[in-house]
Protein backbone atom coordinates (compact mmCIF):
# COMPACT_ATOMS: atom_id res chain seq x y z
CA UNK A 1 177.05 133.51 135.50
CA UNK A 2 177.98 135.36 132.34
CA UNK A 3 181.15 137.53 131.64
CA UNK A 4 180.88 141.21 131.94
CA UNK A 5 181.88 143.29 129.60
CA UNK A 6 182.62 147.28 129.67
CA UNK A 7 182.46 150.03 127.20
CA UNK A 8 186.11 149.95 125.35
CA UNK A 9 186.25 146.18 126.03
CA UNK A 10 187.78 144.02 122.51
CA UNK A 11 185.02 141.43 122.25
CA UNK A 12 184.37 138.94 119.24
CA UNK A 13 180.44 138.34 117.90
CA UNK A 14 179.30 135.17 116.98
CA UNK A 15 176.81 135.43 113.71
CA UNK A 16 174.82 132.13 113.24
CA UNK A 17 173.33 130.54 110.49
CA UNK A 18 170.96 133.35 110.12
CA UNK A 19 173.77 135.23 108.08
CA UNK A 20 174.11 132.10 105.61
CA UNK A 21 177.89 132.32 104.26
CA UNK A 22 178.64 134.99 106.81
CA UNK A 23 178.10 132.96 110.19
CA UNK A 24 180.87 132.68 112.19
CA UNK A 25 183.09 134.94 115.23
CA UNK A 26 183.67 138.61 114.10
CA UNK A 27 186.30 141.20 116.41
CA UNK A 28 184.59 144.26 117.79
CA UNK A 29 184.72 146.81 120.44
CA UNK A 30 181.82 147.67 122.94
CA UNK A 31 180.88 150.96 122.29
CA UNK A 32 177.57 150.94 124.72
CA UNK A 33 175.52 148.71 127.28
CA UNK A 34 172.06 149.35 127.17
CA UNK A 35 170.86 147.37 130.42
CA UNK A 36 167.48 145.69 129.89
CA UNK A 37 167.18 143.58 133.31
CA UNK A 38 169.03 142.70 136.39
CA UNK A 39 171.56 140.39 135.06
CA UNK A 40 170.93 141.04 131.08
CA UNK A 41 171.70 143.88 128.79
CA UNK A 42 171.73 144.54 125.03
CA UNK A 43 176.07 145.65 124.10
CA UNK A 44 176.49 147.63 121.10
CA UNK A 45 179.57 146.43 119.07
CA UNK A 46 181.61 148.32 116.38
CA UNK A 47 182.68 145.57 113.80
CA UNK A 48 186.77 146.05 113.15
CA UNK A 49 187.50 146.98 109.39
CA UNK A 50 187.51 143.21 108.47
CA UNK A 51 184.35 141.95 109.88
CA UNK A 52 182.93 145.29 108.24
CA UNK A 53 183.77 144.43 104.78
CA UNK A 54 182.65 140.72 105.52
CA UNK A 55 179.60 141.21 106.87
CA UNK A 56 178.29 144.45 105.16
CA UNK A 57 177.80 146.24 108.26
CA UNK A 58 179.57 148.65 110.78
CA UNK A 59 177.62 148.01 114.30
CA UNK A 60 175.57 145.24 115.91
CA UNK A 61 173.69 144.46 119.02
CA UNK A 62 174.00 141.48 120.86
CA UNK A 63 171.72 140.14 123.50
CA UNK A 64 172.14 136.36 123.65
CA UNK A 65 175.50 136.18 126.25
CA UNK A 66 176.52 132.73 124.10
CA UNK A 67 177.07 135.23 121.14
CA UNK A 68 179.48 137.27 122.51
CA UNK A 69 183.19 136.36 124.26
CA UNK A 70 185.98 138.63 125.14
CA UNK A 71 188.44 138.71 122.55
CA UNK A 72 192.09 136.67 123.07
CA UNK A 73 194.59 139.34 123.11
């Protein structure tokens, strides 16, 4: 089954090959669940100041629950 996650949880994003040069885990914070089924919804991620600069944007959506992991603290 996969994790859960909440709105204020510290989460990292995984960006695959997709993003070229820029794949790789990036630290966020959910900022909103948008549910889309039973056991599946879409999180909304603010990128930390780092990942930002990196990847060229501020917020993301994830869907795929391999591309997302609660962040070590």
């Amino acid at each position: 089954m996969a994790e859960s996650y909440q709105v204020g949880d510290r989460v990292e994003i995984f960006l695959d090959e997709k993003f070229g040069d820029k794949s790789g885990w990036y630290a966020g914070t959910v900022f909103k669940i948008d549910p889309y089924s039973e056991h599946r919804s879409f999180y909304w991620v603010n990128f930390e100041a780092e990942a930002q600069a990196v990847t060229g944007t501020r917020q993301i959506s994830v869907f795929n629950p391999k591309n997302i992991r609660k962040a070590i603290s």
